[in-house]
Protein backbone atom coordinates (compact mmCIF):
# COMPACT_ATOMS: atom_id res chain seq x y z
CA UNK A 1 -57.76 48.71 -23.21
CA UNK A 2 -56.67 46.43 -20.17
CA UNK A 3 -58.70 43.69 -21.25
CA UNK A 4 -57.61 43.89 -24.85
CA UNK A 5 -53.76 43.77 -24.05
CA UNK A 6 -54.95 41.12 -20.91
CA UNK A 7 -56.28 38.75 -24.11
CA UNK A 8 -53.62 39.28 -26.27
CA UNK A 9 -51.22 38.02 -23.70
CA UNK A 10 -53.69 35.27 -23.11
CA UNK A 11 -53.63 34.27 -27.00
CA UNK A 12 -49.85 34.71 -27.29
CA UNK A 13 -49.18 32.22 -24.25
CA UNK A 14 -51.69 29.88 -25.89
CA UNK A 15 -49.48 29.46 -29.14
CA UNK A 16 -46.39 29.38 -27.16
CA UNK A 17 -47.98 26.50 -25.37
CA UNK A 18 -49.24 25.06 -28.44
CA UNK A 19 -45.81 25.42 -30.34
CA UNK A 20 -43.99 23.88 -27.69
CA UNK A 21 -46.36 21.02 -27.71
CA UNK A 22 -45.85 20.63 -31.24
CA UNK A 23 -41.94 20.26 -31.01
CA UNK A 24 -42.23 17.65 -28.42
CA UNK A 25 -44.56 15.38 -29.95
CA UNK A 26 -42.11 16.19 -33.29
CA UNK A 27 -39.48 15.00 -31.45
CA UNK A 28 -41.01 11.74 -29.86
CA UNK A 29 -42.05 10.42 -33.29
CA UNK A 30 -38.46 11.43 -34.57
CA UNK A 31 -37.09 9.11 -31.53
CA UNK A 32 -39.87 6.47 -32.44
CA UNK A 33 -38.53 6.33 -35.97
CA UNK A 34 -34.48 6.07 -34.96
CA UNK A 35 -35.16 3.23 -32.37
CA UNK A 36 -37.42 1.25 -34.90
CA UNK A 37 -34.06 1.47 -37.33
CA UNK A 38 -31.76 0.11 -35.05
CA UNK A 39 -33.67 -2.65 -33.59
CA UNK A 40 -34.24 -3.46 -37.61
CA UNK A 41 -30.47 -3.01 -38.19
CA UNK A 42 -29.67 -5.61 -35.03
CA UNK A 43 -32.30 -7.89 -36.26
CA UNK A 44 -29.89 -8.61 -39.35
């Protein structure tokens, strides 16, 4: 039963790691995208 719940755990933290991961790299190419615009919009 120990070992069970002791994987479980184990799982859970690896999609809360995952997740997390996910959001960041979401939020990188979101900031990728927005300074590619404005260096477009002061190239006009």
């Amino acid at each position: 039963m120990w070992i069970l719940l002791k994987d479980f755990l184990l799982v859970s933290k690896g999609m809360g790691i995952g997740i997390v991961l996910m959001c960041i790299l979401n939020v990188g190419k979101e900031a990728d995208y927005e300074m590619k615009q404005l260096e477009e919009s002061e190239d006009n």
